[in-house]
Protein backbone atom coordinates (compact mmCIF):
# COMPACT_ATOMS: atom_id res chain seq x y z
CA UNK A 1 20.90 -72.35 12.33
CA UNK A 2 22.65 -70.46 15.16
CA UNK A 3 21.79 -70.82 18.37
CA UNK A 4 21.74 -67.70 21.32
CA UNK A 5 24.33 -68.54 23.77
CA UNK A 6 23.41 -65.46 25.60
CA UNK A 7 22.01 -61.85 25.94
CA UNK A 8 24.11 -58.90 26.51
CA UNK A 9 22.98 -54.92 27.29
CA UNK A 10 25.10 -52.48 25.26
CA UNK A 11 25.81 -48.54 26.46
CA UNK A 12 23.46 -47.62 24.15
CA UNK A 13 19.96 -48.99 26.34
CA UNK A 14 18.33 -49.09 23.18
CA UNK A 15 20.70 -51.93 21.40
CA UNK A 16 20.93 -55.73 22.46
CA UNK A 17 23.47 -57.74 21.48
CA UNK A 18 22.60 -61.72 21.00
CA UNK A 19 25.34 -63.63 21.29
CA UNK A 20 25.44 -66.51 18.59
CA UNK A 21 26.84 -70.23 19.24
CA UNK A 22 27.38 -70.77 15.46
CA UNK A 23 28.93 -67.81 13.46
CA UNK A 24 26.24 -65.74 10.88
CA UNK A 25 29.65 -64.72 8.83
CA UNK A 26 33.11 -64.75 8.84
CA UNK A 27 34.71 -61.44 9.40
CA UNK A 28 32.10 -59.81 7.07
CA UNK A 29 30.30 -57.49 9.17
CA UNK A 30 26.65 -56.30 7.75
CA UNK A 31 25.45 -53.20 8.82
CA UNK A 32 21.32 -51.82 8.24
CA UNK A 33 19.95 -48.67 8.84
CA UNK A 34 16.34 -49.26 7.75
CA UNK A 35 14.26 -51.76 5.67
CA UNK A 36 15.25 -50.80 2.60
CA UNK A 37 18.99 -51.23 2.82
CA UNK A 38 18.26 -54.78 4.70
CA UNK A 39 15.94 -56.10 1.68
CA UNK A 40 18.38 -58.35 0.21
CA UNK A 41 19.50 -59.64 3.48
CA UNK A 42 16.79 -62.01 4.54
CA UNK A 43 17.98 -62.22 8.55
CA UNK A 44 18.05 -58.35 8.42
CA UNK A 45 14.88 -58.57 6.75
CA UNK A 46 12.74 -60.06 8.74
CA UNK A 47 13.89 -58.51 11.79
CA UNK A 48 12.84 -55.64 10.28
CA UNK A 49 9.36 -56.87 10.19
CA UNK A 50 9.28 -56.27 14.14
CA UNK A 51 8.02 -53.65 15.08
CA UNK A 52 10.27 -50.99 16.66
CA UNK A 53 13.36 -52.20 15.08
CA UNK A 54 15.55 -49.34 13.56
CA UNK A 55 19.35 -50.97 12.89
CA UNK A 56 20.38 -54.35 12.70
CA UNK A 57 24.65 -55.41 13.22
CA UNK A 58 25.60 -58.41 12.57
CA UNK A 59 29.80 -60.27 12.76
CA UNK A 60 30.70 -63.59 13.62
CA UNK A 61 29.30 -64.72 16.18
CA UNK A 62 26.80 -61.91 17.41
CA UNK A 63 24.16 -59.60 16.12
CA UNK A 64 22.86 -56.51 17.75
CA UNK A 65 19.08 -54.86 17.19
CA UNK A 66 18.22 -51.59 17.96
CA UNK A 67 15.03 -50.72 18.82
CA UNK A 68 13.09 -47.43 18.66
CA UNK A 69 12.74 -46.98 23.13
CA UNK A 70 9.22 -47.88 22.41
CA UNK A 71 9.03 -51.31 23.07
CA UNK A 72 9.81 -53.80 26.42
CA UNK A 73 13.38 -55.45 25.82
CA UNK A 74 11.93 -58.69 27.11
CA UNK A 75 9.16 -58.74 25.13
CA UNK A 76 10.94 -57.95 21.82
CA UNK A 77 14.10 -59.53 22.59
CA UNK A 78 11.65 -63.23 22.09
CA UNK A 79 10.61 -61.73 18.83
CA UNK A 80 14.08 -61.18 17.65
CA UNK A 81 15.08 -64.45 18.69
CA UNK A 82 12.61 -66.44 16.52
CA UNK A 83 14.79 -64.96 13.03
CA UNK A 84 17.92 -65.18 14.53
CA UNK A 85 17.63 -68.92 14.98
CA UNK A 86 16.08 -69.06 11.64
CA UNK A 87 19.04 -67.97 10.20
CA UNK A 88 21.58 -69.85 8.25
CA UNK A 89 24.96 -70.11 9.81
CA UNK A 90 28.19 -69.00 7.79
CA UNK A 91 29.04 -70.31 4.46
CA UNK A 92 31.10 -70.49 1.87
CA UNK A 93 29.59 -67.34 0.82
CA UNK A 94 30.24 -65.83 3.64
CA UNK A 95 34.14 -66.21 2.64
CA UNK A 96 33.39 -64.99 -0.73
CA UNK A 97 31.89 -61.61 0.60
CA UNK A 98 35.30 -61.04 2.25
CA UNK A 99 36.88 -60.52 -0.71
CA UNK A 100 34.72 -58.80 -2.06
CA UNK A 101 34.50 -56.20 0.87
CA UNK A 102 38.31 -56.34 0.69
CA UNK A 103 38.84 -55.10 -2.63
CA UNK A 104 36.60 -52.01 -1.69
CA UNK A 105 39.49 -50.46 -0.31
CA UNK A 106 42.27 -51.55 -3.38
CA UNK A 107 41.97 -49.37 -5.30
CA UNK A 108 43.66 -46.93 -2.93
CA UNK A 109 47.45 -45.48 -4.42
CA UNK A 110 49.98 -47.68 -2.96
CA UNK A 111 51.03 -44.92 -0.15
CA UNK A 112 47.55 -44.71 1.00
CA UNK A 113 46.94 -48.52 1.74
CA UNK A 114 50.28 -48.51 3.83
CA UNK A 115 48.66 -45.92 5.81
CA UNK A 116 45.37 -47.62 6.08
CA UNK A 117 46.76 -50.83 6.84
CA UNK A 118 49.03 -49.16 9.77
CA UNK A 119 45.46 -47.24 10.70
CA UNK A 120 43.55 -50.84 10.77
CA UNK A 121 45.92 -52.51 13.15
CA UNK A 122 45.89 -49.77 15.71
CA UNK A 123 42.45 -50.01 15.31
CA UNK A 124 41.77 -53.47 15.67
CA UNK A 125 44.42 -53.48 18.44
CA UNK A 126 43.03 -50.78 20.49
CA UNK A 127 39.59 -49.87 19.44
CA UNK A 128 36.86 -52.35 17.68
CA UNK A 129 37.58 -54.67 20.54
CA UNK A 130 36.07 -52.36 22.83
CA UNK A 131 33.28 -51.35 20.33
CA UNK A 132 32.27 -55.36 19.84
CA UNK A 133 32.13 -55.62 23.06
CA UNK A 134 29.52 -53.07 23.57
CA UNK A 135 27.69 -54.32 20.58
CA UNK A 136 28.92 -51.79 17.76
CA UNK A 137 32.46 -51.66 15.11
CA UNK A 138 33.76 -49.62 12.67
CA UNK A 139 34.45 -49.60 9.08
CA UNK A 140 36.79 -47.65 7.09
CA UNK A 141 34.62 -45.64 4.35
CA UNK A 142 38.18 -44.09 3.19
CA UNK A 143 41.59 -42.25 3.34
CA UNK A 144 40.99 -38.76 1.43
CA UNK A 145 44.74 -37.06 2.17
CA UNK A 146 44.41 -36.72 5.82
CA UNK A 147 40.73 -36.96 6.38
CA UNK A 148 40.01 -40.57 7.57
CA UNK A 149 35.93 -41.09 6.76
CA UNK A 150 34.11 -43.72 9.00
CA UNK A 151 31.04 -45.69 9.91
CA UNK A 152 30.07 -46.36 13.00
CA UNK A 153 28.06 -50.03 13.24
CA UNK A 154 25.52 -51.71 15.29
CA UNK A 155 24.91 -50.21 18.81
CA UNK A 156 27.79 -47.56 18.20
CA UNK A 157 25.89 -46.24 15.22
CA UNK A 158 23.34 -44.44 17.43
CA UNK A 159 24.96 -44.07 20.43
CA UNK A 160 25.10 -39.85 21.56
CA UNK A 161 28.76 -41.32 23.10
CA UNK A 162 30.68 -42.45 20.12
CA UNK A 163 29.51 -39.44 17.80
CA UNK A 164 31.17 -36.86 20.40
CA UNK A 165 33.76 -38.74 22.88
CA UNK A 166 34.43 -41.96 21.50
CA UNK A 167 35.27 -40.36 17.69
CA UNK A 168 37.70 -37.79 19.53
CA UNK A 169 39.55 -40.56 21.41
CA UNK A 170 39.55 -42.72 17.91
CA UNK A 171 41.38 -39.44 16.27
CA UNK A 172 43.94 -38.66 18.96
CA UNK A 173 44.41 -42.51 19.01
CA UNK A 174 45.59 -42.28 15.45
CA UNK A 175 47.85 -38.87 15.76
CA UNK A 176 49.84 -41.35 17.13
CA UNK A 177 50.88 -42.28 13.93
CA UNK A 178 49.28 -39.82 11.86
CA UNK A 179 49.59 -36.61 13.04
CA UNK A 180 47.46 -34.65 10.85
CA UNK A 181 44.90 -36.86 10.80
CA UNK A 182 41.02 -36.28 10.91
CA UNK A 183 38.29 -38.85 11.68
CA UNK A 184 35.21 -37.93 10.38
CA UNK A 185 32.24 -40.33 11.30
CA UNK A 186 29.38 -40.77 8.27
């Protein structure tokens, strides 16, 4: 059962991140838009159950809830809490899942995962530390010839900043070393 080591505000004034003393995965971020999609997760589940909660974002050792601007942060931040510290810590599982997520992205032609693996180092070097730090990520949907399909995560997902600004600075980022590049954000 993790335990909140502290509270952080994000850019986005409408996402909190809760920063976890025990980690909820490992390296398998989990990413819900709405009830529905977070039914088989039960953490994800029952902060859905809250009212005003929209998006849930969970890696390691943090999670971040969005909330609809209709509630008080204080208020709903001690409702969040009660799940969060409900929730089992990593596991084996957890490990297994990596895999799994990993082999989305396999079946690529050869000369497409040397691309994406050159595109996933700049970007962990130089852009998801920034975006976890705000309470957000990214993850790779695909390599198409020279369109590059995302999905922004967490606090990033509806924040007005990374949809305009943030996804040109991810694209020119990447011209670097793929000059014909697009990034298009789903």
């Amino acid at each position: 059962m993790p335990k909140i080591s502290d509270i952080e505000g994000t850019p986005n004034k409408n996402a909190l991140k809760f920063i976890l003393k025990e980690p909820l995965t490992w390296g398998v971020a989990r990413s819900f838009d709405n009830a529905d999609a977070a039914r088989d997760d039960p953490l994800a589940s029952a902060l859905f159950d809250i009212d005003h909660v929209t998006n849930v974002f969970y890696i390691d050792h943090w999670i971040t809830v969005t909330q609809d601007g209709g509630a008080n942060w204080q208020d709903l931040a001690r409702d969040i809490a009660d799940p969060i510290r409900a929730a089992p810590a990593a596991s084996a599982q957890s490990a297994e899942t990596v895999a799994t997520a990993s082999q989305a992205l396999a079946n690529v032609n050869p000369e497409d995962q040397l691309r994406l693996e050159k595109i996933n180092i700049l970007l962990d070097e130089e852009v998801r530390p920034y975006l976890q730090s705000d309470g957000g990520d990214l993850h790779i949907l695909g390599l198409e010839g020279n369109i590059l399909r995302i999905h922004y995560q967490g606090a990033c997902g509806t924040c007005p900043s990374s949809i305009s600004g943030t996804l040109r600075g991810i694209e020119n980022m990447l011209r670097t070393i793929e000059p014909d590049i697009q990034v298009v954000a789903s």
